[in-house]
C-alpha atoms as a PDB file:
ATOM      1  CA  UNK A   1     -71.780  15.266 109.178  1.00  0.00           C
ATOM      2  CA  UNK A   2     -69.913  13.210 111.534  1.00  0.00           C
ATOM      3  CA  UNK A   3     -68.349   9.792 111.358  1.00  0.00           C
ATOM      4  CA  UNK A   4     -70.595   6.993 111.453  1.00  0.00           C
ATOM      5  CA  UNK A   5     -70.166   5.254 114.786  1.00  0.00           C
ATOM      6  CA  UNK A   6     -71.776   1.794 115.279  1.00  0.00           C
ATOM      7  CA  UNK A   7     -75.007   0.777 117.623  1.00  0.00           C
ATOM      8  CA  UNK A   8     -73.725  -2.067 118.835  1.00  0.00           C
ATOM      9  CA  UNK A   9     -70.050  -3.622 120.211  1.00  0.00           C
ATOM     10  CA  UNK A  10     -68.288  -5.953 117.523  1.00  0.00           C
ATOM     11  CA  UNK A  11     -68.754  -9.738 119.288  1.00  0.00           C
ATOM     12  CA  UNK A  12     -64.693 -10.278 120.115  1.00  0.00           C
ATOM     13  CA  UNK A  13     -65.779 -14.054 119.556  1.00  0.00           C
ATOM     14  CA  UNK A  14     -66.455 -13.585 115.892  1.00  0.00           C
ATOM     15  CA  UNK A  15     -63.785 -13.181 113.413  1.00  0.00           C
ATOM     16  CA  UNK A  16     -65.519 -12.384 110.201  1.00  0.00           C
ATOM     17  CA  UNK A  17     -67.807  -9.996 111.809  1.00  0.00           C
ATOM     18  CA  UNK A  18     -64.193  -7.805 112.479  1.00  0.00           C
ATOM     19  CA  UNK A  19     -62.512  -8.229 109.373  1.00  0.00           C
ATOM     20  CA  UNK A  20     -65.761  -7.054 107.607  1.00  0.00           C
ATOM     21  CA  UNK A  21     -65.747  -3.895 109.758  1.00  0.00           C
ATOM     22  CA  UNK A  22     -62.769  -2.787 108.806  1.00  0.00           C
ATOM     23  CA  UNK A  23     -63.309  -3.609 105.011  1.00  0.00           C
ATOM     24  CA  UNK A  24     -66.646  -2.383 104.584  1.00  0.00           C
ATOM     25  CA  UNK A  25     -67.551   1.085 103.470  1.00  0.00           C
ATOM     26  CA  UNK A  26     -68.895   2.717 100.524  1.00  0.00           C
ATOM     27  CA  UNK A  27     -65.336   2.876  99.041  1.00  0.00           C
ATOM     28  CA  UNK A  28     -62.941   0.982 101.557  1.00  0.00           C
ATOM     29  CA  UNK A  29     -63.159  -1.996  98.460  1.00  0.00           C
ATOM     30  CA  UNK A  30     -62.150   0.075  95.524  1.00  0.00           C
ATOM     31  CA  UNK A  31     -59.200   1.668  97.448  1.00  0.00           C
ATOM     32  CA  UNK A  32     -58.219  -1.388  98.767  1.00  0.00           C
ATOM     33  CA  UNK A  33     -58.075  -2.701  95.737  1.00  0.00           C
ATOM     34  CA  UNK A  34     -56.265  -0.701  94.064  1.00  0.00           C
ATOM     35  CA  UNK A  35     -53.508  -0.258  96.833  1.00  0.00           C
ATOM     36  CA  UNK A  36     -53.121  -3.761  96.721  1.00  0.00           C
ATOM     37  CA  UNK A  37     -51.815  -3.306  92.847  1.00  0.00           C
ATOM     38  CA  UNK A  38     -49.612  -0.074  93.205  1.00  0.00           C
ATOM     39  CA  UNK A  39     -49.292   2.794  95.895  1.00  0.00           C
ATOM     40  CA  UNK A  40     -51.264   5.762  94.852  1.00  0.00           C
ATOM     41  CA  UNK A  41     -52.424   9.575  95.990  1.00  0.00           C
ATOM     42  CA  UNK A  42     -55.627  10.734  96.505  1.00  0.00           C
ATOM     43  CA  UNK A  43     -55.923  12.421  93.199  1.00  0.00           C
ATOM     44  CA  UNK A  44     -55.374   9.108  91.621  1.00  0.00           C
ATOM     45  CA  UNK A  45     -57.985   7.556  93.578  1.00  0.00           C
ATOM     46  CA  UNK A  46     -60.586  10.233  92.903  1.00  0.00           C
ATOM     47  CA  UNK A  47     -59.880   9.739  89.196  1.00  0.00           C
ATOM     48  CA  UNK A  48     -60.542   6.130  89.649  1.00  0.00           C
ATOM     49  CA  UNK A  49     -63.980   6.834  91.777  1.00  0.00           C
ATOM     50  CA  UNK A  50     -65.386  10.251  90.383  1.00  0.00           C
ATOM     51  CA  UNK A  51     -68.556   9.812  91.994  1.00  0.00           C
ATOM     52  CA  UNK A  52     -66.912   9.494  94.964  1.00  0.00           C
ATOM     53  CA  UNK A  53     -66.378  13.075  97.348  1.00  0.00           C
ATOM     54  CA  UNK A  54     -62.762  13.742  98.586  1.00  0.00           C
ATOM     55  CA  UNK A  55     -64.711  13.956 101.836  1.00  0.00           C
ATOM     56  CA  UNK A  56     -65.906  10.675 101.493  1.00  0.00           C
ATOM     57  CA  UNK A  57     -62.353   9.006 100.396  1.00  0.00           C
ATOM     58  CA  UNK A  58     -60.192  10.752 103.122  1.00  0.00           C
ATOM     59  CA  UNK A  59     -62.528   9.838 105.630  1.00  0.00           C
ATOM     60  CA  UNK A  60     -62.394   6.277 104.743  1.00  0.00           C
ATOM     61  CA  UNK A  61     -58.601   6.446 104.349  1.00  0.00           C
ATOM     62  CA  UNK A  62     -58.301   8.012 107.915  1.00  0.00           C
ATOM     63  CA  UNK A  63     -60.281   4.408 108.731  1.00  0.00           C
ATOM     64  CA  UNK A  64     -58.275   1.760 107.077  1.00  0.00           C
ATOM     65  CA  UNK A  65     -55.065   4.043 108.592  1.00  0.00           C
ATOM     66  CA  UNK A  66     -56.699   3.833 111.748  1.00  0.00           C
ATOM     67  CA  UNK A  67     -57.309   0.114 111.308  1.00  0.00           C
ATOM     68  CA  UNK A  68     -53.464  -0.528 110.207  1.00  0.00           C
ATOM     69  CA  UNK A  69     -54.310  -2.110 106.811  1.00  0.00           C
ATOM     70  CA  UNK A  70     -52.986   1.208 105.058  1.00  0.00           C
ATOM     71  CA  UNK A  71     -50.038   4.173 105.375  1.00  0.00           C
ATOM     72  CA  UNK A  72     -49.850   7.343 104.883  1.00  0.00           C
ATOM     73  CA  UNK A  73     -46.473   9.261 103.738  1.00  0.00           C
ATOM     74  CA  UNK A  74     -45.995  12.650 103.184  1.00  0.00           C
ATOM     75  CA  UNK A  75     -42.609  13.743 101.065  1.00  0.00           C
ATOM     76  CA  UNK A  76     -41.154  17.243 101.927  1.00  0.00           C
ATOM     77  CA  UNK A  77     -40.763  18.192  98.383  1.00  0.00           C
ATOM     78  CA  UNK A  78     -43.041  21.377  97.073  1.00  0.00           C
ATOM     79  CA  UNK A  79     -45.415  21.016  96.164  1.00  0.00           C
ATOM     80  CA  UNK A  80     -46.913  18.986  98.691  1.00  0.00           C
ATOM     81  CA  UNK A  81     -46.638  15.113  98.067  1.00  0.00           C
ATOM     82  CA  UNK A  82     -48.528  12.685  99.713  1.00  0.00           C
ATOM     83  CA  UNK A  83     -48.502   9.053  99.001  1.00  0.00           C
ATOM     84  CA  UNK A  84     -50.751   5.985 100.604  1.00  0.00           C
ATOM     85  CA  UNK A  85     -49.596   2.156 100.578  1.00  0.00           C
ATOM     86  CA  UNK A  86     -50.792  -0.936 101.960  1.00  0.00           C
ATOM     87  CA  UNK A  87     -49.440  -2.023 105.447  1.00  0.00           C
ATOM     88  CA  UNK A  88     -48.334  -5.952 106.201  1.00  0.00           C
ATOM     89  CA  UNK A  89     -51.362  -6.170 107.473  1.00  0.00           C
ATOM     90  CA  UNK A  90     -53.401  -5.063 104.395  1.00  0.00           C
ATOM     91  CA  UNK A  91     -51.671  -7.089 102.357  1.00  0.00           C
ATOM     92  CA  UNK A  92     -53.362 -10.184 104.015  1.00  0.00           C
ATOM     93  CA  UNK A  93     -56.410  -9.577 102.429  1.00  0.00           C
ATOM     94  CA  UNK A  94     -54.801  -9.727  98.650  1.00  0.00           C
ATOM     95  CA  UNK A  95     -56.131 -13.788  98.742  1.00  0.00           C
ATOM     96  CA  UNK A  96     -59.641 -12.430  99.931  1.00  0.00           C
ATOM     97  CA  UNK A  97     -60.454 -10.134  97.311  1.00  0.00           C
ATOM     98  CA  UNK A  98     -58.955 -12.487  94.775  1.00  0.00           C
ATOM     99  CA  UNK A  99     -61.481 -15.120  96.163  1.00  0.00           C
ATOM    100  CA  UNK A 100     -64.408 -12.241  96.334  1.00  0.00           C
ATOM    101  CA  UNK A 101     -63.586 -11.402  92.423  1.00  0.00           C
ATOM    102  CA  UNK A 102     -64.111 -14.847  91.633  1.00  0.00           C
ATOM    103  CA  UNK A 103     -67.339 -15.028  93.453  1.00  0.00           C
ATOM    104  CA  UNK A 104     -68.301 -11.787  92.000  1.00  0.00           C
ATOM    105  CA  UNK A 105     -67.610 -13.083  88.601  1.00  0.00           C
ATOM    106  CA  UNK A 106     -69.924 -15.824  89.080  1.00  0.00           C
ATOM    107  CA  UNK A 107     -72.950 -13.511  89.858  1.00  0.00           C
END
C-alpha cells in the first residue's frame, strides 16, 4: 500500500486549507498532541494508540518530518535509541489544539 497522494493541488491562496494538510491524518492529532507535552519514541506512542499499526504511525511521522512540524533523533547508544520532538514550527500549533480541545469539549 502506498502513500496516499492527493487529487488535486493545495490552492497557495488559502491558508487553512495548508495547515489542515499537514495536520490531518488518522493519527497526525494524537501524536501531535502528545509531542507538544513531552518528546517521546515510537513505542511510547504505540502504547498511547494500540489500535494504531507501527506502519500507520511511522508513515505519518515520516509526514509531519517531512512537513517540518516534527524531528527525528537517533542516539548512538545500543541498543538503538530513537527519539521524536516537536520543531519551532510545530510548536505553533500548541494555541490551535488548545482552541480545538475547547471546541471539542463543547460537542
Amino acid at each position: 500500500m502506498s502513500a496516499y497522494q492527493r487529487k488535486t493541488p493545495l490552492k497557495s491562496d488559502c491558508a487553512i486549507e495548508k495547515a489542515l494538510h499537514v495536520i490531518s491524518g488518522k493519527w497526525k492529532p494524537a501524536i501531535l498532541n502528545e509531542l507538544l507535552k513531552r518528546n517521546t519514541r515510537l513505542k511510547d506512542i504505540q502504547k498511547g494508540l494500540p489500535e494504531a499499526s507501527k506502519r500507520a504511525l511511522t508513515q505519518q511521522l515520516k509526514e509531519m518530518i517531512d512537513d517540518g512540524l516534527i524531528q527525528k533523533k537517533d542516539f548512538n547508544e545500543f541498543p538503538k535509541r530513537t527519539e521524536y520532538s516537536i520543531t519551532d514550527l510545530g510548536t505553533k500549533l500548541s494555541s490551535v489544539f488548545e482552541e480545538l480541545s475547547k471546541f471539542g469539549n463543547t460537542l
